[in-house]
PDB file of N, CA and C in Angstrom:
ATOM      1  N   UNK A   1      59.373 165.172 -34.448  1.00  0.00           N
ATOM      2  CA  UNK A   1      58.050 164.575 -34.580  1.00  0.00           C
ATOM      3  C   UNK A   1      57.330 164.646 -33.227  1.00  0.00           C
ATOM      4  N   UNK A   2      56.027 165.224 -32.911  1.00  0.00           N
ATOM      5  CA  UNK A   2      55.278 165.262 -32.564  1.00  0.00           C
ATOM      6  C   UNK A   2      54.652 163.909 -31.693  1.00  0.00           C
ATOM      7  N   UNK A   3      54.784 163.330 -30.511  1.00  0.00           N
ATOM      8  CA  UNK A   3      54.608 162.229 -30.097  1.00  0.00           C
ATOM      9  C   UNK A   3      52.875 162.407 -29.609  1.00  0.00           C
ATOM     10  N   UNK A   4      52.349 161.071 -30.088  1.00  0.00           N
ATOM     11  CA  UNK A   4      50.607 161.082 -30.004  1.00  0.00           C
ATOM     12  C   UNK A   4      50.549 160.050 -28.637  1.00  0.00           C
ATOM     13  N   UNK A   5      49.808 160.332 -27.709  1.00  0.00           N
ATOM     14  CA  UNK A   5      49.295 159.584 -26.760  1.00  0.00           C
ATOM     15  C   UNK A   5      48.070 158.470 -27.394  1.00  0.00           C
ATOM     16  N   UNK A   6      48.141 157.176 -27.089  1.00  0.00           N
ATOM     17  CA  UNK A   6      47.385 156.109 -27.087  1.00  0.00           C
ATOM     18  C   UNK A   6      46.091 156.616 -26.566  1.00  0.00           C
ATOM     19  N   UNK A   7      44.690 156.068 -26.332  1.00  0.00           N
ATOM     20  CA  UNK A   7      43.529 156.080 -26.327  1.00  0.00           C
ATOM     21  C   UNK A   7      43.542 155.446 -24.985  1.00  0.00           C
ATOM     22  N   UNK A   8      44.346 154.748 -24.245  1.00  0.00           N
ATOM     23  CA  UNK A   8      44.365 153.373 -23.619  1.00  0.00           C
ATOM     24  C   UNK A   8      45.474 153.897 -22.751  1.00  0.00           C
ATOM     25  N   UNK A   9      45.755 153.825 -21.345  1.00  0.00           N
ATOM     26  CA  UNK A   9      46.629 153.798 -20.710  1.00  0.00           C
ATOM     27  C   UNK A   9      46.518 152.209 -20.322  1.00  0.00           C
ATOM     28  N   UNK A  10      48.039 151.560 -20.766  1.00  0.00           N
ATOM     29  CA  UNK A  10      48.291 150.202 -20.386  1.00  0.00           C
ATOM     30  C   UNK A  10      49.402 149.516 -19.760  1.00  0.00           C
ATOM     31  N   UNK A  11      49.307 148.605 -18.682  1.00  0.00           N
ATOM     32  CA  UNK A  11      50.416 148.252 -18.331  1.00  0.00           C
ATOM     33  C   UNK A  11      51.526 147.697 -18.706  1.00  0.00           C
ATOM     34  N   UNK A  12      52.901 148.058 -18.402  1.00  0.00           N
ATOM     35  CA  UNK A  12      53.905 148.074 -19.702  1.00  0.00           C
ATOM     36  C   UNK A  12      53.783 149.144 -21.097  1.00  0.00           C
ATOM     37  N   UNK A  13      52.798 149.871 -20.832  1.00  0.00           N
ATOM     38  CA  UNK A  13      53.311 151.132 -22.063  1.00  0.00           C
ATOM     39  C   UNK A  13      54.654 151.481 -22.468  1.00  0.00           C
ATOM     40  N   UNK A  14      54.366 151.769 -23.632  1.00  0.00           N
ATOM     41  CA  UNK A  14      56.087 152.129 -24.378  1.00  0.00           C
ATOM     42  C   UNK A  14      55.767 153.129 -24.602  1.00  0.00           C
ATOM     43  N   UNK A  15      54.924 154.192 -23.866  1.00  0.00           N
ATOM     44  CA  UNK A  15      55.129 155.752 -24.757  1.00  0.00           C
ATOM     45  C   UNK A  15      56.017 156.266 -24.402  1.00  0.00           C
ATOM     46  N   UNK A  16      56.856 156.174 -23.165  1.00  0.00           N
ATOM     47  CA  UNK A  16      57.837 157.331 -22.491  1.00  0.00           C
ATOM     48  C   UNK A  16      59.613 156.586 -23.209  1.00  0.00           C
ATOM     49  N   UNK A  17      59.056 155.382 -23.861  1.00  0.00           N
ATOM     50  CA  UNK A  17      60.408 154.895 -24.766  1.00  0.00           C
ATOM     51  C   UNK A  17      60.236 155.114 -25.891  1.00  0.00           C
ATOM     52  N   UNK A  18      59.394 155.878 -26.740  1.00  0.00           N
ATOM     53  CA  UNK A  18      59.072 155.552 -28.053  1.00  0.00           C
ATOM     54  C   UNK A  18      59.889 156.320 -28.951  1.00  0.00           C
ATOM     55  N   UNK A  19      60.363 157.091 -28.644  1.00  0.00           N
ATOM     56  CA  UNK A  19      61.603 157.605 -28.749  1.00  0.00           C
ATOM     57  C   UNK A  19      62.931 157.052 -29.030  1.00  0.00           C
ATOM     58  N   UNK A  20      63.625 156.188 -28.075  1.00  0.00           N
ATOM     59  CA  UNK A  20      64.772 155.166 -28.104  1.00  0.00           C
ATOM     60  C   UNK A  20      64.119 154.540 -28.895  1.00  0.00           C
ATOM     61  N   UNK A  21      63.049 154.053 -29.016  1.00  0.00           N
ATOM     62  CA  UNK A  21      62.522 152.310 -29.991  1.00  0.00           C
ATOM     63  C   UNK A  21      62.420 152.857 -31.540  1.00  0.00           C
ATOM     64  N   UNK A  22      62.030 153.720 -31.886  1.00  0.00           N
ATOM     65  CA  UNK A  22      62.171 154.696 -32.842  1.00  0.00           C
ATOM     66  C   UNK A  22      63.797 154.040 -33.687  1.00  0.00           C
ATOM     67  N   UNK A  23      64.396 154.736 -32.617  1.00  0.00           N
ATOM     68  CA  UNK A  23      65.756 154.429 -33.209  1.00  0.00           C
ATOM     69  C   UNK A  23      66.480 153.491 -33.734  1.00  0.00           C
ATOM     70  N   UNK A  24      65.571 152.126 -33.104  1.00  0.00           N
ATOM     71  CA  UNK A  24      66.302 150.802 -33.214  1.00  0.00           C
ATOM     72  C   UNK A  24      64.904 149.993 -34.220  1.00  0.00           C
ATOM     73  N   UNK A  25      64.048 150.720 -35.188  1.00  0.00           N
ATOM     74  CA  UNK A  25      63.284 150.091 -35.641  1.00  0.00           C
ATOM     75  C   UNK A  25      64.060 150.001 -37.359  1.00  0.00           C
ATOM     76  N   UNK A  26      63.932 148.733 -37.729  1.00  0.00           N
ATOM     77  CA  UNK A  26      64.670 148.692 -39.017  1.00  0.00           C
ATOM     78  C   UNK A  26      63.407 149.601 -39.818  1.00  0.00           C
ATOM     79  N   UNK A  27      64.465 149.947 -41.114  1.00  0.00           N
ATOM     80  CA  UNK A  27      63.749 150.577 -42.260  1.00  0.00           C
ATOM     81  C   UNK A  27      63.208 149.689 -43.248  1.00  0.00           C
ATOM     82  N   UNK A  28      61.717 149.846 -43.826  1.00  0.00           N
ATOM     83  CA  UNK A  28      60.897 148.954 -44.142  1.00  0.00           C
ATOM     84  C   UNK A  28      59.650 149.403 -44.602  1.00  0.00           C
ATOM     85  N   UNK A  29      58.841 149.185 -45.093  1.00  0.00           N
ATOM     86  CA  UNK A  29      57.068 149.380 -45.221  1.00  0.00           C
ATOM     87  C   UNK A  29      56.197 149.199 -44.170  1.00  0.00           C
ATOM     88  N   UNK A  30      57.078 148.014 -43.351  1.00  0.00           N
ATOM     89  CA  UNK A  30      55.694 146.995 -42.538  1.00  0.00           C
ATOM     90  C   UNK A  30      56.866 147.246 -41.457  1.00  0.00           C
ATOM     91  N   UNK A  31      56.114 147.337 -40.274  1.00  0.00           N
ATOM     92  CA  UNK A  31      56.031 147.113 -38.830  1.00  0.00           C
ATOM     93  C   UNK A  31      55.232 146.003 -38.153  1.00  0.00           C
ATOM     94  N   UNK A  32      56.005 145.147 -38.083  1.00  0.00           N
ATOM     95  CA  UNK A  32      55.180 143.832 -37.000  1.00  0.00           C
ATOM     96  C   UNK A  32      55.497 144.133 -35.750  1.00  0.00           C
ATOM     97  N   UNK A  33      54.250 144.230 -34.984  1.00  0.00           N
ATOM     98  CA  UNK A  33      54.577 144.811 -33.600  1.00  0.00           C
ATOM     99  C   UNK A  33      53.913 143.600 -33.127  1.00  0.00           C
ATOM    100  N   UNK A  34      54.248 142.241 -32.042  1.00  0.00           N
ATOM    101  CA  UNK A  34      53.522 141.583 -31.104  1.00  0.00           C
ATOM    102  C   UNK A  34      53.040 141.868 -30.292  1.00  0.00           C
ATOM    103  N   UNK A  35      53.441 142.572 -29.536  1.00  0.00           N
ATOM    104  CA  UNK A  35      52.826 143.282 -28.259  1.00  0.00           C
ATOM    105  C   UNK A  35      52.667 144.338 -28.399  1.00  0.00           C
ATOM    106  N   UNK A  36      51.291 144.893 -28.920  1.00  0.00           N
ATOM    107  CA  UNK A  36      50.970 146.239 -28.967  1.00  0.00           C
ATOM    108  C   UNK A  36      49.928 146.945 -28.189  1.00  0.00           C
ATOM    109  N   UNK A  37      49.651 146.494 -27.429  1.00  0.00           N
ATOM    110  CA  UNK A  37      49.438 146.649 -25.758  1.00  0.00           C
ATOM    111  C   UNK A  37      48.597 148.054 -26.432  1.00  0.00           C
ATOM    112  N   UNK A  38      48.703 149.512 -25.899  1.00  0.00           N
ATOM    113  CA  UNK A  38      48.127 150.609 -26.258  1.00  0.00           C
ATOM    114  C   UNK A  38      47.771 151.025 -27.161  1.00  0.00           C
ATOM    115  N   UNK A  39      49.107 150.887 -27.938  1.00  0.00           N
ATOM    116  CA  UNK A  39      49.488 151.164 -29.324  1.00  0.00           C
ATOM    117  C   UNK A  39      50.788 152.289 -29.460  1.00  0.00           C
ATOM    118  N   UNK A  40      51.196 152.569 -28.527  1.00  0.00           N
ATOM    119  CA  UNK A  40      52.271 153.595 -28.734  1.00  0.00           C
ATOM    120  C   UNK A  40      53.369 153.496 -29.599  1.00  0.00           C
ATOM    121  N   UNK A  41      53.707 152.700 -29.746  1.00  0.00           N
ATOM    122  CA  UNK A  41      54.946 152.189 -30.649  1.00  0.00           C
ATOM    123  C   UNK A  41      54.514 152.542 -32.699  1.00  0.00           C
ATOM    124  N   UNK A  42      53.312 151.792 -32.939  1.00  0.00           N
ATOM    125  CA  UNK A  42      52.261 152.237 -34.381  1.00  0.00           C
ATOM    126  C   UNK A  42      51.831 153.341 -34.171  1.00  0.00           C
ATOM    127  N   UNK A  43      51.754 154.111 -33.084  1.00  0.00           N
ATOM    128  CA  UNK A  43      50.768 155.725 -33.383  1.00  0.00           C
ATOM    129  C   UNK A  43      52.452 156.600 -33.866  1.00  0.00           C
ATOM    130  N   UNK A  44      53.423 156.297 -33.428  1.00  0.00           N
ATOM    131  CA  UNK A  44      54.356 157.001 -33.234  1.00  0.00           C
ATOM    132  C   UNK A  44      55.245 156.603 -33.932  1.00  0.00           C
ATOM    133  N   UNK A  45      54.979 155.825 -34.809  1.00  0.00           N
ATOM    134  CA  UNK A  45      56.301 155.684 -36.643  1.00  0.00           C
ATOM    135  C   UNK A  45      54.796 156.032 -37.430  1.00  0.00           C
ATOM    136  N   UNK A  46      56.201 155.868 -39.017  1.00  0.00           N
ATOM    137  CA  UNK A  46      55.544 156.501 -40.505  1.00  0.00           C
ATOM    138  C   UNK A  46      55.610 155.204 -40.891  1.00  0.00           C
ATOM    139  N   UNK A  47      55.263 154.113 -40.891  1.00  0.00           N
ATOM    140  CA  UNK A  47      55.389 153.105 -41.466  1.00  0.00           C
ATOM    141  C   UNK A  47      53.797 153.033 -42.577  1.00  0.00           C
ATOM    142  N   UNK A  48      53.870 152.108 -43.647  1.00  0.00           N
ATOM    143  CA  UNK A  48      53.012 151.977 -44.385  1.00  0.00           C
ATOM    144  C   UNK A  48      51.893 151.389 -44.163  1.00  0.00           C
ATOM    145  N   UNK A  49      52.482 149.902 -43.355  1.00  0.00           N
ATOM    146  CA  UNK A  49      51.622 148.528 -43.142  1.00  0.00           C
ATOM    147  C   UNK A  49      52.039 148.321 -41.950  1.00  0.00           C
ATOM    148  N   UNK A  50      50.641 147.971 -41.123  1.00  0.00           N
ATOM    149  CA  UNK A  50      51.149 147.561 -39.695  1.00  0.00           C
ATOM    150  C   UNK A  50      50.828 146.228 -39.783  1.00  0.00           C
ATOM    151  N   UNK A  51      51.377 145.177 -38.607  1.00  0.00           N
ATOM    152  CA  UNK A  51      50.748 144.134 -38.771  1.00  0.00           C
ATOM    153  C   UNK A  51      50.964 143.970 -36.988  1.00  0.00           C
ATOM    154  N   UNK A  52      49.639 144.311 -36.194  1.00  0.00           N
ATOM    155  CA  UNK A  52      49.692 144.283 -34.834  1.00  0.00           C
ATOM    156  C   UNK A  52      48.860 143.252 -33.713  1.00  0.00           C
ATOM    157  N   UNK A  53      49.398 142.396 -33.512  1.00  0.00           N
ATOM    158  CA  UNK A  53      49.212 141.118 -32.515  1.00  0.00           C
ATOM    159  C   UNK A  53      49.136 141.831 -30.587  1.00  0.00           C
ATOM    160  N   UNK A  54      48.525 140.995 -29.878  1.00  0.00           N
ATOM    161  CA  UNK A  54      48.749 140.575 -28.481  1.00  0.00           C
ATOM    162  C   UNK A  54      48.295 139.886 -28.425  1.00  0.00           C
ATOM    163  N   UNK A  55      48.931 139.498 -26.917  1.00  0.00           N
ATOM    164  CA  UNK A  55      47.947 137.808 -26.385  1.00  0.00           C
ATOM    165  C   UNK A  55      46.736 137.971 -25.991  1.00  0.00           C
ATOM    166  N   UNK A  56      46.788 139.221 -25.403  1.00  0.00           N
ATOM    167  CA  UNK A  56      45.066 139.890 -24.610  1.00  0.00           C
ATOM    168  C   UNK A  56      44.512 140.383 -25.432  1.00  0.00           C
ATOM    169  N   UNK A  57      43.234 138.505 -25.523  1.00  0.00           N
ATOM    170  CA  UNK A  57      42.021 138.850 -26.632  1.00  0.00           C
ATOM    171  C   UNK A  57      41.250 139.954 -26.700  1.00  0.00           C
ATOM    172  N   UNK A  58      41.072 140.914 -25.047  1.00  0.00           N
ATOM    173  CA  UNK A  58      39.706 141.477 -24.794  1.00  0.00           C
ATOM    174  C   UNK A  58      40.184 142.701 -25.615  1.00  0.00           C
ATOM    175  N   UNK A  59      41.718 142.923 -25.485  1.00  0.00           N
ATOM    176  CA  UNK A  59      42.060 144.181 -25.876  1.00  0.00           C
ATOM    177  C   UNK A  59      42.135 144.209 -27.723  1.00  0.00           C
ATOM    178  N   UNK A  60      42.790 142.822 -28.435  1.00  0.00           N
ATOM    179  CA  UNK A  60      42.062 142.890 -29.661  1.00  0.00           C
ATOM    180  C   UNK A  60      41.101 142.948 -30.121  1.00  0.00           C
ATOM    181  N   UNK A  61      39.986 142.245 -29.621  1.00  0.00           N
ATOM    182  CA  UNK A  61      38.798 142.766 -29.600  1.00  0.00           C
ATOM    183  C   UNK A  61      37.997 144.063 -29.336  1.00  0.00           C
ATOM    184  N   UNK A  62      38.905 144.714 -28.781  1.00  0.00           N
ATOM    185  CA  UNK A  62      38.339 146.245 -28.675  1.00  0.00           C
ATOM    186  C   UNK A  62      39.150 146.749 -29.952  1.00  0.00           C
ATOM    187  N   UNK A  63      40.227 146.572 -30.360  1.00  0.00           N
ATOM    188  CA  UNK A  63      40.297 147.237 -31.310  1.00  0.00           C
ATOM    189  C   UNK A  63      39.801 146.865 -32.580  1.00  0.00           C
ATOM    190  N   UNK A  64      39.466 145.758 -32.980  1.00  0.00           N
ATOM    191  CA  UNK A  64      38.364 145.323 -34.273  1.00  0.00           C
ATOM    192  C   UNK A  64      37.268 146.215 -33.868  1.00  0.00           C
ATOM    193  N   UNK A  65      36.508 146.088 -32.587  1.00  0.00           N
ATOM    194  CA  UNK A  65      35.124 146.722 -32.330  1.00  0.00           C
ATOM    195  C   UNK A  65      35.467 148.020 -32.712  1.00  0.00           C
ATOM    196  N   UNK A  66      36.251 149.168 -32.429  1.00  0.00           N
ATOM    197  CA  UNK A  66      36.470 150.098 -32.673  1.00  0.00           C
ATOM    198  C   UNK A  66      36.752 150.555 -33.725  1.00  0.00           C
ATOM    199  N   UNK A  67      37.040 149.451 -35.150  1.00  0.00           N
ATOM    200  CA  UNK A  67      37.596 149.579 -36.045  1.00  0.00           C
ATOM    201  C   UNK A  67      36.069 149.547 -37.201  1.00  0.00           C
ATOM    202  N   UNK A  68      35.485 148.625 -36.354  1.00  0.00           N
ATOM    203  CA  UNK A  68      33.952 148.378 -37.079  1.00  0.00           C
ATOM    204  C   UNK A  68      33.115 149.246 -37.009  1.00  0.00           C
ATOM    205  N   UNK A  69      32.765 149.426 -35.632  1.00  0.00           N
ATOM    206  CA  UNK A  69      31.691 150.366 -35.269  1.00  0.00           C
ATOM    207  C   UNK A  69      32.053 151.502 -34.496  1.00  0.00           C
ATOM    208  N   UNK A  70      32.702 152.262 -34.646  1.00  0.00           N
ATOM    209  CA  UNK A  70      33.354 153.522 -34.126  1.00  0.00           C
ATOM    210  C   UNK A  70      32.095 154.439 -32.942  1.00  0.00           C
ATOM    211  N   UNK A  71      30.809 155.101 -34.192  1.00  0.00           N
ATOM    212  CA  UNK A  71      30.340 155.758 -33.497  1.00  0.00           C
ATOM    213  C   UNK A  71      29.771 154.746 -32.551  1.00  0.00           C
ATOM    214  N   UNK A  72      28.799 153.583 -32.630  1.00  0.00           N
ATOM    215  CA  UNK A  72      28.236 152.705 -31.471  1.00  0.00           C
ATOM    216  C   UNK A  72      29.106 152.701 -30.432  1.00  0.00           C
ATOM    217  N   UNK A  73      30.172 152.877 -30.636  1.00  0.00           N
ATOM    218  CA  UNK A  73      30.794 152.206 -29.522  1.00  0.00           C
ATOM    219  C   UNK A  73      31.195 153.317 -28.693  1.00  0.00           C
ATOM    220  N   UNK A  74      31.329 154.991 -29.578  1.00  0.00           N
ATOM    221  CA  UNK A  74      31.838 155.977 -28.378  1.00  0.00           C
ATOM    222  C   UNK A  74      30.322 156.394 -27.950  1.00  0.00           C
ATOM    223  N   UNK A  75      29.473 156.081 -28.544  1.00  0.00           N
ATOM    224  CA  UNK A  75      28.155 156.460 -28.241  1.00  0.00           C
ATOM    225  C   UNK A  75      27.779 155.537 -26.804  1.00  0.00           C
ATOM    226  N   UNK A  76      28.097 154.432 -26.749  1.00  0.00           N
ATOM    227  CA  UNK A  76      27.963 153.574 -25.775  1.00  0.00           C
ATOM    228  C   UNK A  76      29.168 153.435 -24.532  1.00  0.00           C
ATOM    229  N   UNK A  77      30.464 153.960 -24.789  1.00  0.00           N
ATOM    230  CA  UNK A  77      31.159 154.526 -23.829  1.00  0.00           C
ATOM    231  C   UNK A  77      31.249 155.243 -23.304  1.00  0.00           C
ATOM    232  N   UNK A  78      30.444 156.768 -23.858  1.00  0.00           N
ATOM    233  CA  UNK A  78      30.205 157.968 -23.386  1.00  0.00           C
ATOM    234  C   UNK A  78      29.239 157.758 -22.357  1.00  0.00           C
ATOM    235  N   UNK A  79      28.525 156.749 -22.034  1.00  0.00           N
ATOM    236  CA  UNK A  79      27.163 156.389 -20.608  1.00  0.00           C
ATOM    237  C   UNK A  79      28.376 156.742 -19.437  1.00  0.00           C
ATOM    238  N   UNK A  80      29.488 156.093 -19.715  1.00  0.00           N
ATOM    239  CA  UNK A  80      29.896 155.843 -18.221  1.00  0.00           C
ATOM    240  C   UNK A  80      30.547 157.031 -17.786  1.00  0.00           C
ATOM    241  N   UNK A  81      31.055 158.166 -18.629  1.00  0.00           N
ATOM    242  CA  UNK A  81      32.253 158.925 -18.356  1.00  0.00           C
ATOM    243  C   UNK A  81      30.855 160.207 -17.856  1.00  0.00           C
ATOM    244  N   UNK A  82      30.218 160.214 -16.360  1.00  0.00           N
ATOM    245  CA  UNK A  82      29.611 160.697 -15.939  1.00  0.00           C
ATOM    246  C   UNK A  82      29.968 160.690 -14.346  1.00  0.00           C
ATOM    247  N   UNK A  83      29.176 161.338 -13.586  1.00  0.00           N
ATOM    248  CA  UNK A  83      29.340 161.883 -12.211  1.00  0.00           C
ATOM    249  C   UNK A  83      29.063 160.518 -11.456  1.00  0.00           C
ATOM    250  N   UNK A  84      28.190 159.754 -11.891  1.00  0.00           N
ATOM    251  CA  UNK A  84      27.450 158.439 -11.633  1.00  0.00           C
ATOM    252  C   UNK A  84      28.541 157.302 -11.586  1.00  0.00           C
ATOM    253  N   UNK A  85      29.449 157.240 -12.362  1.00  0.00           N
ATOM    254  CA  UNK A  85      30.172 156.364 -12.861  1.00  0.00           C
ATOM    255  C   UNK A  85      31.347 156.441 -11.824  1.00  0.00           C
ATOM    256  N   UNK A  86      31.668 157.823 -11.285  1.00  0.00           N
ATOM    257  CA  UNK A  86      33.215 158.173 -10.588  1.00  0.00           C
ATOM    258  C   UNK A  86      33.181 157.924  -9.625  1.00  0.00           C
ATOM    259  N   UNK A  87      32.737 156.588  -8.820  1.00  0.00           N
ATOM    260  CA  UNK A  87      32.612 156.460  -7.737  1.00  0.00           C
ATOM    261  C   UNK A  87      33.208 155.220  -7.655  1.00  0.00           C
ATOM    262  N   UNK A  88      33.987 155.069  -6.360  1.00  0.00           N
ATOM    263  CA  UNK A  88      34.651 153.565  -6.051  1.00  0.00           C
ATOM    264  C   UNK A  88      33.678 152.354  -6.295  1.00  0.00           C
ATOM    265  N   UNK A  89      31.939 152.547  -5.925  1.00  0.00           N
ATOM    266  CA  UNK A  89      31.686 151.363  -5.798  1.00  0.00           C
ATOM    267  C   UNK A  89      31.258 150.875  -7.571  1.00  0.00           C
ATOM    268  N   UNK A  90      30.548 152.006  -8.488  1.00  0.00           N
ATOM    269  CA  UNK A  90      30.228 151.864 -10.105  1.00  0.00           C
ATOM    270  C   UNK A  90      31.667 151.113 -10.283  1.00  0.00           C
ATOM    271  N   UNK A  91      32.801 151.413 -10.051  1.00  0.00           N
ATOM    272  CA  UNK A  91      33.925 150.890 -10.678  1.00  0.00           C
ATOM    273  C   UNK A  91      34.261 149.614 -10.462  1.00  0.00           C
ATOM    274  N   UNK A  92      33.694 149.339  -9.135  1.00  0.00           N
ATOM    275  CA  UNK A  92      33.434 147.791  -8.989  1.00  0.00           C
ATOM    276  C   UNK A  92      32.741 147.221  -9.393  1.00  0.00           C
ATOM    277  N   UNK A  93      31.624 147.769  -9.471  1.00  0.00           N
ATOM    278  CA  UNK A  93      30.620 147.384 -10.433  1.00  0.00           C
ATOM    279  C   UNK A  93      30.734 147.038 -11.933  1.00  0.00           C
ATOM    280  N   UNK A  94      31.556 147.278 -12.571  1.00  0.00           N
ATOM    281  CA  UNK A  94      32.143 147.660 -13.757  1.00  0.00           C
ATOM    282  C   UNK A  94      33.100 146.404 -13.907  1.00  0.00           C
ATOM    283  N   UNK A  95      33.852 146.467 -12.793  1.00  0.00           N
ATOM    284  CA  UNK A  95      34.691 145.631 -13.164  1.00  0.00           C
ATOM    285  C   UNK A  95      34.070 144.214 -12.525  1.00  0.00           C
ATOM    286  N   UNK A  96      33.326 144.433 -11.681  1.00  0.00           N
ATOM    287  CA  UNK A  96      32.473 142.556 -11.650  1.00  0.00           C
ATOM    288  C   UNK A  96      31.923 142.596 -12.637  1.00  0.00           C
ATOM    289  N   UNK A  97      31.023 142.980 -13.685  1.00  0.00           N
ATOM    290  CA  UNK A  97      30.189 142.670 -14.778  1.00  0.00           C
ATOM    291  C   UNK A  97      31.688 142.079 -15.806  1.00  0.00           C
ATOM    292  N   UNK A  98      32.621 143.023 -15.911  1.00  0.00           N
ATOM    293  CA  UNK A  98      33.329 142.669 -17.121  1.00  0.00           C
ATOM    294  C   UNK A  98      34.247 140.763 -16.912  1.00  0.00           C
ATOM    295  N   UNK A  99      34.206 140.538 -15.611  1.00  0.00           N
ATOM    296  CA  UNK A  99      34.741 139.370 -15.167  1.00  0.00           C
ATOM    297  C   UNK A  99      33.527 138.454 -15.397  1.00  0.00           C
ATOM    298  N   UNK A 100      32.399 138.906 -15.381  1.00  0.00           N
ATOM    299  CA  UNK A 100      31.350 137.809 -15.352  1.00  0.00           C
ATOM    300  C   UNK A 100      30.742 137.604 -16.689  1.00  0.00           C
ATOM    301  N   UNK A 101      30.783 138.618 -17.813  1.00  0.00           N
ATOM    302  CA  UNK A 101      30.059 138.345 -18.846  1.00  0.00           C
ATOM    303  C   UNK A 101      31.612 137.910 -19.524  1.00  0.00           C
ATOM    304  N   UNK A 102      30.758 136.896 -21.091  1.00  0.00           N
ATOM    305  CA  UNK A 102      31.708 136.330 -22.126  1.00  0.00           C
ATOM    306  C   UNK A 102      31.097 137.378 -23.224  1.00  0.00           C
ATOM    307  N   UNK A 103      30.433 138.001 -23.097  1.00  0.00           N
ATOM    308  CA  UNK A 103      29.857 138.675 -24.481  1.00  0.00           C
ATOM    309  C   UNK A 103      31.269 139.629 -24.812  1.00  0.00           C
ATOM    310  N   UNK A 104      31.666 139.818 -25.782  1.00  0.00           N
ATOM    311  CA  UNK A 104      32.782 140.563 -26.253  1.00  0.00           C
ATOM    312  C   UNK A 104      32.690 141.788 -26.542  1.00  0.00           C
ATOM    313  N   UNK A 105      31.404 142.563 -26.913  1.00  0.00           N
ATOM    314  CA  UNK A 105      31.389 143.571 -26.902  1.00  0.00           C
ATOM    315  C   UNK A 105      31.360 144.149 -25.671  1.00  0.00           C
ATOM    316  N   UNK A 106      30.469 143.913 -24.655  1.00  0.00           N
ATOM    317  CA  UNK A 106      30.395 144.396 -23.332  1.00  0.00           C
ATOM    318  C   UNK A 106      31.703 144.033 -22.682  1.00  0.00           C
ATOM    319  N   UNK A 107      32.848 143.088 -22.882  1.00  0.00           N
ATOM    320  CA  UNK A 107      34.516 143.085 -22.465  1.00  0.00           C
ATOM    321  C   UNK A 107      34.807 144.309 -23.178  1.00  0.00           C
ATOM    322  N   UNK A 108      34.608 144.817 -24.623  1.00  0.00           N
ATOM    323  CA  UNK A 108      35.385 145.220 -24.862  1.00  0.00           C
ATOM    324  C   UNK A 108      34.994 146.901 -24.253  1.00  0.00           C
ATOM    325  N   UNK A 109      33.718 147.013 -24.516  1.00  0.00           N
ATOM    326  CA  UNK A 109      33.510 148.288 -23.639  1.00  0.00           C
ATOM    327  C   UNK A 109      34.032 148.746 -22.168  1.00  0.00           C
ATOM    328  N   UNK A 110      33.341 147.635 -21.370  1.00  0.00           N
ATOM    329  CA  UNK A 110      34.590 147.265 -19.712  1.00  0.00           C
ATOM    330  C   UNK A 110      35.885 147.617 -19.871  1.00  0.00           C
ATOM    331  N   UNK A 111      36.666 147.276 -20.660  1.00  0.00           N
ATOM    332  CA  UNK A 111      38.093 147.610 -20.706  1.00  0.00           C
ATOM    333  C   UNK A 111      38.353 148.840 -21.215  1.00  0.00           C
ATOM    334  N   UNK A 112      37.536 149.284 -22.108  1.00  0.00           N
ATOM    335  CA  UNK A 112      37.668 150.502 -22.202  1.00  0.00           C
ATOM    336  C   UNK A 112      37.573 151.494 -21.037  1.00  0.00           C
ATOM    337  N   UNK A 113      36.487 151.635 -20.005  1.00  0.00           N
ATOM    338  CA  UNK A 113      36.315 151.981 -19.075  1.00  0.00           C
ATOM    339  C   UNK A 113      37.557 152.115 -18.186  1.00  0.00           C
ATOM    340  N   UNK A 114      37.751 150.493 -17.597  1.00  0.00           N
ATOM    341  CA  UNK A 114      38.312 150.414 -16.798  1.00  0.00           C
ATOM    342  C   UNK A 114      39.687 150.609 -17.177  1.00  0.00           C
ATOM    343  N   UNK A 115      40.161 150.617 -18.434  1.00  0.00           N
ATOM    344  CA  UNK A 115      41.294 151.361 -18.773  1.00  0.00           C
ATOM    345  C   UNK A 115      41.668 152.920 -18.493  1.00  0.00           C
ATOM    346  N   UNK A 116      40.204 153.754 -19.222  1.00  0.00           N
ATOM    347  CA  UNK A 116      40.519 154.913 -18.841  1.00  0.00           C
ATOM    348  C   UNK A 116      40.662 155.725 -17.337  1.00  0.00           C
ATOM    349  N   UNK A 117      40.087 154.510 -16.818  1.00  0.00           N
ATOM    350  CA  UNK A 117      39.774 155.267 -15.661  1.00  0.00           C
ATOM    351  C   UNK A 117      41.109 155.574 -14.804  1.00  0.00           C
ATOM    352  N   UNK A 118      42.256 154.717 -15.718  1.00  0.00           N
ATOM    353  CA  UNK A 118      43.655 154.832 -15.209  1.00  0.00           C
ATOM    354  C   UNK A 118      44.183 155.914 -15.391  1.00  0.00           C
ATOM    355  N   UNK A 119      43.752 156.759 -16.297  1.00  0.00           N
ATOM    356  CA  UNK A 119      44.553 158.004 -17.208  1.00  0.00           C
ATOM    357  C   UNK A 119      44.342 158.785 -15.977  1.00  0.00           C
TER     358      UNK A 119
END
């Protein structure tokens, strides 16, 4: 099987284990994953039903947003992934706005950002 990279580089990723975890996942329909951080663990089984939790709201919240409004949201992530954006100080910039606003869509866009910018 063919291993899929996450959207999200995150700290504590399980892609370079997903393999071993594979092995030790019981057989079933449903996969309850708590910590599904990237998602590597659900991109990378055949399971039927997922049922996927974390504690980090901003990052569930990006994935409902993404789940809702797909194009708005790559339409509105695609602003930053420019020449403008790749600079030490935009990234600070980026990341003071996402510490200062409560609005959830603009967290969840920020994290998107400032996620990728890890890859």
């Amino acid at each position: 099987m063919r291993k899929h990279r996450a959207f999200l580089k995150w700290a504590g990723g399980k892609y370079s284990l997903v393999d071993d975890i594979r092995r030790h996942l019981p057989e079933g329909n449903t996969l309850i994953e708590p910590f599904v951080g990237a998602g590597s663990v659900f991109l990378n089984t055949d399971y039927e039903h997922y049922i996927l939790a974390d504690i980090n709201p901003d990052l569930i919240n990006l994935y409902n947003i993404i789940k809702q409004t797909p194009l708005r949201f790559v339409a509105d992530a695609r602003v930053f992934f420019c020449q403008e954006y790749n600079q030490k100080e935009r990234y600070l910039d980026v990341r003071r706005e996402f510490n200062l606003t409560t609005d959830p869509y603009l967290r969840s866009l920020y994290l998107f950002v400032y996620e990728s910018s890890r890859l």
